[in-house]
Structure formats: C-alpha cells, structure tokens
C-alpha atoms as a PDB file:
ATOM      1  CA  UNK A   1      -7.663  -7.766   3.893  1.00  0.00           C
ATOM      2  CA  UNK A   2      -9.027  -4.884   2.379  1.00  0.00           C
ATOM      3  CA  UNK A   3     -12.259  -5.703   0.145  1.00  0.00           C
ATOM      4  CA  UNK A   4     -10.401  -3.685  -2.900  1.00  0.00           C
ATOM      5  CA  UNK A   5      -7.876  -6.531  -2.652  1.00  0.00           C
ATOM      6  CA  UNK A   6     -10.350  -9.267  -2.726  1.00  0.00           C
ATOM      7  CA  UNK A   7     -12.160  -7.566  -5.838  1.00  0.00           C
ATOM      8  CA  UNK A   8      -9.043  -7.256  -7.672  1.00  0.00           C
ATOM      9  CA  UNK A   9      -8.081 -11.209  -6.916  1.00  0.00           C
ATOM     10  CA  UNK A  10     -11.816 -12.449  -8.110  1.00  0.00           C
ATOM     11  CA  UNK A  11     -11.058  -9.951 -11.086  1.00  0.00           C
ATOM     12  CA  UNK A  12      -7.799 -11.731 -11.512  1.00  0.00           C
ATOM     13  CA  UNK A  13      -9.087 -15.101 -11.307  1.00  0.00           C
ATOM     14  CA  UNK A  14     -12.272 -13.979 -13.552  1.00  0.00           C
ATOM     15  CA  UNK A  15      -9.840 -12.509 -16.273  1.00  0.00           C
ATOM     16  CA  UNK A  16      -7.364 -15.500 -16.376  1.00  0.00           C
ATOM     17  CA  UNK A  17     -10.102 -17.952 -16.580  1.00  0.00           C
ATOM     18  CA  UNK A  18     -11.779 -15.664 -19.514  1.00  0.00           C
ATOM     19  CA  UNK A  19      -8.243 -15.842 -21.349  1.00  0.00           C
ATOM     20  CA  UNK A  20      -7.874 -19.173 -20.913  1.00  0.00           C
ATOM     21  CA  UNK A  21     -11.509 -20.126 -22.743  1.00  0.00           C
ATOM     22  CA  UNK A  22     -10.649 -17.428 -25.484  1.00  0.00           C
ATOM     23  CA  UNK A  23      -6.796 -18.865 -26.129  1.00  0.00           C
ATOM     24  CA  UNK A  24      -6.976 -22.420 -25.632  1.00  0.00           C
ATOM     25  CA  UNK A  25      -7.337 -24.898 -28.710  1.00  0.00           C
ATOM     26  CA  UNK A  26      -8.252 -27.827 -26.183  1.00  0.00           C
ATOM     27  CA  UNK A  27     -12.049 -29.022 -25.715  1.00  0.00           C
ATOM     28  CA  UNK A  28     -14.406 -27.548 -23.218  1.00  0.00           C
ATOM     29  CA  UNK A  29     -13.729 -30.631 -20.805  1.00  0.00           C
ATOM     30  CA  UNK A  30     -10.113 -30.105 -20.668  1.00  0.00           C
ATOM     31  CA  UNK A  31     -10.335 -26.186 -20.431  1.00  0.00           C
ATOM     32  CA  UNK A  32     -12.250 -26.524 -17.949  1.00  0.00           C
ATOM     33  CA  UNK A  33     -10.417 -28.903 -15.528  1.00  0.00           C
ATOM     34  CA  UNK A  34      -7.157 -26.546 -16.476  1.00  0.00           C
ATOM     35  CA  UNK A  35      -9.377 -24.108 -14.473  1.00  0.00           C
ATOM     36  CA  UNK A  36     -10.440 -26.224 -11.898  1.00  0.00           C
ATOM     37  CA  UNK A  37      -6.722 -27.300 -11.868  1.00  0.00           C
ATOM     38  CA  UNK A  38      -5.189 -23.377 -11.554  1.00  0.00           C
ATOM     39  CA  UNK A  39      -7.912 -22.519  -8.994  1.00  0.00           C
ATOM     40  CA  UNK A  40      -6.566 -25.786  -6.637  1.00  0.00           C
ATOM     41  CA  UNK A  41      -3.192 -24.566  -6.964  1.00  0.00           C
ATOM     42  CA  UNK A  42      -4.339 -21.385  -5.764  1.00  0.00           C
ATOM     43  CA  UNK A  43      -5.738 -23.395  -2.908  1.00  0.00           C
ATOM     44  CA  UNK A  44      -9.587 -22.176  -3.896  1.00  0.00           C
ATOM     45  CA  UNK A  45     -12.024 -25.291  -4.263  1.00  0.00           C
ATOM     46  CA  UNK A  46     -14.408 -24.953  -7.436  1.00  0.00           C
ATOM     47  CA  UNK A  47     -17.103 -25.026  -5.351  1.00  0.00           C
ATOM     48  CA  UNK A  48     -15.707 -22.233  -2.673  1.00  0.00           C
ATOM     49  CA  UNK A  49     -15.093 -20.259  -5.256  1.00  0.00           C
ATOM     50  CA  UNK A  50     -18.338 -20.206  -6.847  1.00  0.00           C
ATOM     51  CA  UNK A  51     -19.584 -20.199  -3.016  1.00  0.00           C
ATOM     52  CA  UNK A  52     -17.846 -16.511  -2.557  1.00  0.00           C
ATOM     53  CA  UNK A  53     -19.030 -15.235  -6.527  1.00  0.00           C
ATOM     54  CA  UNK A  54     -22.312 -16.371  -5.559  1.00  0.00           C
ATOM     55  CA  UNK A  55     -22.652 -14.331  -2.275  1.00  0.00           C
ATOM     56  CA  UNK A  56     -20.464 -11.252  -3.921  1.00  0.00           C
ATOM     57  CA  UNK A  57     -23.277 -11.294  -6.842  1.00  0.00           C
ATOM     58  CA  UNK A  58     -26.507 -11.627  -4.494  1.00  0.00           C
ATOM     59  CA  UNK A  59     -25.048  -9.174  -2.201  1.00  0.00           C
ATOM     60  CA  UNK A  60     -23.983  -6.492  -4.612  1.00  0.00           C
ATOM     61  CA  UNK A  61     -27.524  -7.419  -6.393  1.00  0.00           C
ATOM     62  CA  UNK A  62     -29.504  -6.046  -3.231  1.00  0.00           C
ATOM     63  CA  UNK A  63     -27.133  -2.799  -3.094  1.00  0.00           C
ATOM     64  CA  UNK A  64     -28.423   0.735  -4.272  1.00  0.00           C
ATOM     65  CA  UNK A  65     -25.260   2.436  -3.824  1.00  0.00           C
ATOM     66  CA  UNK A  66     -22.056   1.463  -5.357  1.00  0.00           C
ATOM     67  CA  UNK A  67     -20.641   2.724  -1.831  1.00  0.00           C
ATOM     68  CA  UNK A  68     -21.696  -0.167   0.202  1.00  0.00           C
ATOM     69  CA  UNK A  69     -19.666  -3.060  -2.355  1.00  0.00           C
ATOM     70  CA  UNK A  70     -16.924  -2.779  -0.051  1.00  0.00           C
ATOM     71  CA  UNK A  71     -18.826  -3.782   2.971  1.00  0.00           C
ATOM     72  CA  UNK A  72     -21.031  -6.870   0.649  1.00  0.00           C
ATOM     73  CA  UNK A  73     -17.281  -8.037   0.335  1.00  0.00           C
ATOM     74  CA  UNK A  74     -16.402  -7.738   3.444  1.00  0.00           C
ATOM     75  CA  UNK A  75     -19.218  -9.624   4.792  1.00  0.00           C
ATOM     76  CA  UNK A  76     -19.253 -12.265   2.393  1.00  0.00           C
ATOM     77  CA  UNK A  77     -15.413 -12.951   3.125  1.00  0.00           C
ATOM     78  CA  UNK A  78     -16.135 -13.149   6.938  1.00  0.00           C
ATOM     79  CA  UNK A  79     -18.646 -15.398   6.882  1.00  0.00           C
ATOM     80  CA  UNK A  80     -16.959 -17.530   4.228  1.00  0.00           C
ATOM     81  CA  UNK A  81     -14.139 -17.152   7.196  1.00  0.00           C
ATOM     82  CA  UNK A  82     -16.525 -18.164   9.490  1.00  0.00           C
ATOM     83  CA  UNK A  83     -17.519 -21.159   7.909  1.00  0.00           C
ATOM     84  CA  UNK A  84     -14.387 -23.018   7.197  1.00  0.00           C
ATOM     85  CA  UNK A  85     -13.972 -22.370  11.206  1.00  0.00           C
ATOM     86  CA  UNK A  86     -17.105 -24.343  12.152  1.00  0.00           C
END
C-alpha cells in the first residue's frame, strides 16, 4: 500500500471525526463512542489507531525533509504489520 494511500485514509478518518465533533448536538461522551463506534466498523481499535498517529507524529517529528514522510509511513505501517503478527 502506497504511504500516499495511508495518509489520505488517517486524513479521512481525522476529517470525519473533526466533522462529527463540529456537527453533532450529542454530549462529548456519546460523540465520542460514535467515534470509537465508526473506527470499529472500520475494523481499527481506538487504541491501534492512536498506536499508528502516535508513531506517524514522532516519526514525521524527527524528519528534516518533507521527502522522507513517505518512508516514516511506511515504516510505521510495517511494524504496526509486524506486530499484530507476533
């Protein structure tokens, strides 16, 4: 999977998530089990996916040039990959 992919999914996820805080008219509790809900259904734990924004962020933190984001994602997907193997 190319790391452009991933990016735009996480952006996806990200951007739904931020519309559902903004639009809802339910309580912070039940917003935020909708979003726990929606990432299940996407089969993403809450805790993988803060696992894989964590490692995307401390990655991408330690980069100088915007040129090696690919490769943090990359690497942070394969190990992730890796993992769930073990």
């Amino acid at each position: 999977m190319k790391a452009s992919n991933v990016l735009a999914f996480i952006c996806g996820i990200a951007a739904g998530a931020a519309a559902t805080v903004f639009f809802t008219t339910d309580k912070g509790d039940k917003t935020r089990a909708a979003i726990i809900n929606l990432l299940q259904e996407k089969g993403i734990s809450k805790d993988k996916f803060e696992d894989i924004i964590a490692r995307v962020k401390a990655k991408i933190n330690e980069l100088t040039d915007m040129s090696d984001v690919e490769v943090a994602i990359d690497e942070s997907i394969k190990e992730m990959e890796e993992e769930d193997e073990a």
